[in-house]
Protein backbone atom coordinates (compact mmCIF):
# COMPACT_ATOMS: atom_id res chain seq x y z
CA UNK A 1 -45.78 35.46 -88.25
CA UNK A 2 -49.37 35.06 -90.04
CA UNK A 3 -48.24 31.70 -91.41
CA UNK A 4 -46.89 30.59 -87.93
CA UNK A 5 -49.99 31.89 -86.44
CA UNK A 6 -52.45 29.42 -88.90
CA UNK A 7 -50.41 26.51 -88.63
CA UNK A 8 -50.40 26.75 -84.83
CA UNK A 9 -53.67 28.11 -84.15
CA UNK A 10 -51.85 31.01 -81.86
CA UNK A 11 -53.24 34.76 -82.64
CA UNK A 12 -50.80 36.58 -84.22
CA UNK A 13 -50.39 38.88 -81.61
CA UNK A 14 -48.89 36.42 -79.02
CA UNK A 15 -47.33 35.38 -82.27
CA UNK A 16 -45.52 38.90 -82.37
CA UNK A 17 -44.63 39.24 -78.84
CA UNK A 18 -43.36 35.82 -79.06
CA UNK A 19 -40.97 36.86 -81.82
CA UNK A 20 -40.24 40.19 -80.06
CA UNK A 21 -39.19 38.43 -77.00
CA UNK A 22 -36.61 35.84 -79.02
CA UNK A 23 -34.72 39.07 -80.06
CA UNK A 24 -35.94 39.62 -83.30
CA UNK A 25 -36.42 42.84 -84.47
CA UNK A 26 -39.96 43.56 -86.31
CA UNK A 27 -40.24 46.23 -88.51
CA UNK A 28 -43.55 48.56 -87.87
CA UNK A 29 -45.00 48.16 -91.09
CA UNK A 30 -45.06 44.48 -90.32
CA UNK A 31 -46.19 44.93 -86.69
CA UNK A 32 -48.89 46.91 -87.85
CA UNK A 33 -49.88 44.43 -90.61
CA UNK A 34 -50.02 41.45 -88.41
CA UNK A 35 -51.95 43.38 -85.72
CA UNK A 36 -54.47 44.49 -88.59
CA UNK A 37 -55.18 41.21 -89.43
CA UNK A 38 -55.63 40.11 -86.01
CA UNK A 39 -58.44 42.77 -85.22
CA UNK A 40 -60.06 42.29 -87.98
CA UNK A 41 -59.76 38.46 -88.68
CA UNK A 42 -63.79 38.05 -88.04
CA UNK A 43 -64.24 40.05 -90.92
CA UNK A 44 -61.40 38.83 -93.54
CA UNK A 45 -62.52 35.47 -92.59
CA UNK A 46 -66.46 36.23 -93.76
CA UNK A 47 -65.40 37.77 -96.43
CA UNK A 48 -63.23 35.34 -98.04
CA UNK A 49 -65.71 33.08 -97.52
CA UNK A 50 -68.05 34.91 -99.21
CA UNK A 51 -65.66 35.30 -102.06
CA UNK A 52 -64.31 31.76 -102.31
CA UNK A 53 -67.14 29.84 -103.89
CA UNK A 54 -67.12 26.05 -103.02
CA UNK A 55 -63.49 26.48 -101.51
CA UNK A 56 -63.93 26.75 -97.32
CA UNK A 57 -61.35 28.57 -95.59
CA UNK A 58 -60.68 25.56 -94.27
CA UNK A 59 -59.88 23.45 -97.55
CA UNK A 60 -57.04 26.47 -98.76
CA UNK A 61 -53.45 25.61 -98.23
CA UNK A 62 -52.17 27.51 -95.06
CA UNK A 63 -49.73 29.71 -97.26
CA UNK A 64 -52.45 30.38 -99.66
CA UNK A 65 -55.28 31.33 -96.93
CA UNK A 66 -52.39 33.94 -95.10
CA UNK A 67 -51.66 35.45 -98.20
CA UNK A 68 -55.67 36.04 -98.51
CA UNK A 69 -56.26 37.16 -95.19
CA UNK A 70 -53.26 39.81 -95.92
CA UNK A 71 -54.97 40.94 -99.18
CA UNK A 72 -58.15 41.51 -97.85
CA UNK A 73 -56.55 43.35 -94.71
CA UNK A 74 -54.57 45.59 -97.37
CA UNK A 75 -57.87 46.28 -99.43
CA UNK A 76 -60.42 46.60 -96.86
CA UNK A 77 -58.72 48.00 -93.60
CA UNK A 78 -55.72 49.37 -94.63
CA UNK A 79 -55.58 52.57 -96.23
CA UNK A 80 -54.62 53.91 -98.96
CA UNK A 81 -51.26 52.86 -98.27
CA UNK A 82 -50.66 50.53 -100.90
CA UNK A 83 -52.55 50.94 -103.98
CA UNK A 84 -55.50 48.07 -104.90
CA UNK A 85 -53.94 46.60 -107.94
CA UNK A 86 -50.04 46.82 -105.52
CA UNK A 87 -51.33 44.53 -103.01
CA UNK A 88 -52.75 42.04 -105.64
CA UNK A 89 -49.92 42.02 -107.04
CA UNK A 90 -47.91 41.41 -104.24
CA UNK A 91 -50.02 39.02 -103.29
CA UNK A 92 -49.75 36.43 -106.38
CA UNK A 93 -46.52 36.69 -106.78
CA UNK A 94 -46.48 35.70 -103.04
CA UNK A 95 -48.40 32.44 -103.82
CA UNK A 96 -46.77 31.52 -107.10
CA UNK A 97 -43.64 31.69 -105.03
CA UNK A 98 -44.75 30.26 -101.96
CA UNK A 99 -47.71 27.72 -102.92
CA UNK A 100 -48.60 26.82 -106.63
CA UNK A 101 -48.77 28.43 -109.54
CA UNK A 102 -52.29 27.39 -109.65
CA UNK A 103 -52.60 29.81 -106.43
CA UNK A 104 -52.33 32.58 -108.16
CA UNK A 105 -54.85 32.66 -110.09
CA UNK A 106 -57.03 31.45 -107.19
CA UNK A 107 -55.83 34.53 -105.22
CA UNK A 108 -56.04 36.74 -108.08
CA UNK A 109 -59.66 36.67 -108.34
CA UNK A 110 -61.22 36.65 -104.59
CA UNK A 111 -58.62 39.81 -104.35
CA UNK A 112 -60.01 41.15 -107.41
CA UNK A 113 -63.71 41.07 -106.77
CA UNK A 114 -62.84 42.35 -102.94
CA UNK A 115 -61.15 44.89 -105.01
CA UNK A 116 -64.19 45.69 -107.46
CA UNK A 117 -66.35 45.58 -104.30
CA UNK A 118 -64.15 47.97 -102.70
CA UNK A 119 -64.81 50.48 -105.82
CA UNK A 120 -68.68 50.22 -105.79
CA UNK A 121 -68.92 51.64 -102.84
């Protein structure tokens, strides 16, 4: 839904209810996920920004930006759910699957230092 949401421009929310009303069934975890990043995509977006020297939000590949925007939801907004170093995880194994194997790496550190960041305080 996050994917379909960048490529199309559509907030994931309609995005949702759009899937919803095409009979597919959406687990709450996910519901909640996608509405998480939704709410708080002003903020995700700043702060990969912040975090992805020379490399606009713009310039990512769509799968790799969506897997970022999910990270940074999981690390900054969402609990303590899913443990920091889980959702890394999870997260470049995402890209090396879905993207490059160069993503990971690339995703591995701007989740890392939003990670460290996280820590400090």
């Amino acid at each position: 839904m996050l994917y379909q949401a960048d490529v199309t421009g559509a907030d994931p929310r309609a995005v949702l209810e759009e899937w919803r009303a095409t009979g597919r069934e959406v687990e709450p975890f996910v519901e909640r996920l996608v509405a998480g990043v939704a709410e708080h995509a002003g903020l995700i977006d700043e702060t990969l920004a912040a975090h992805s020297e020379h490399w606009p939000l713009d310039r990512m590949a769509s799968v790799d930006r969506v897997v970022l925007r999910l990270g940074v939801y999981e690390l900054r907004f969402g609990g303590d759910d899913v443990p920091q170093a889980v959702a890394i995880d999870e997260a470049v194994r995402a890209v090396k699957e879905l993207s490059t194997e160069d993503s990971g790496a690339f995703v591995n550190g701007i989740l890392g230092t939003v990670a460290a960041e996280r820590e400090a305080g």
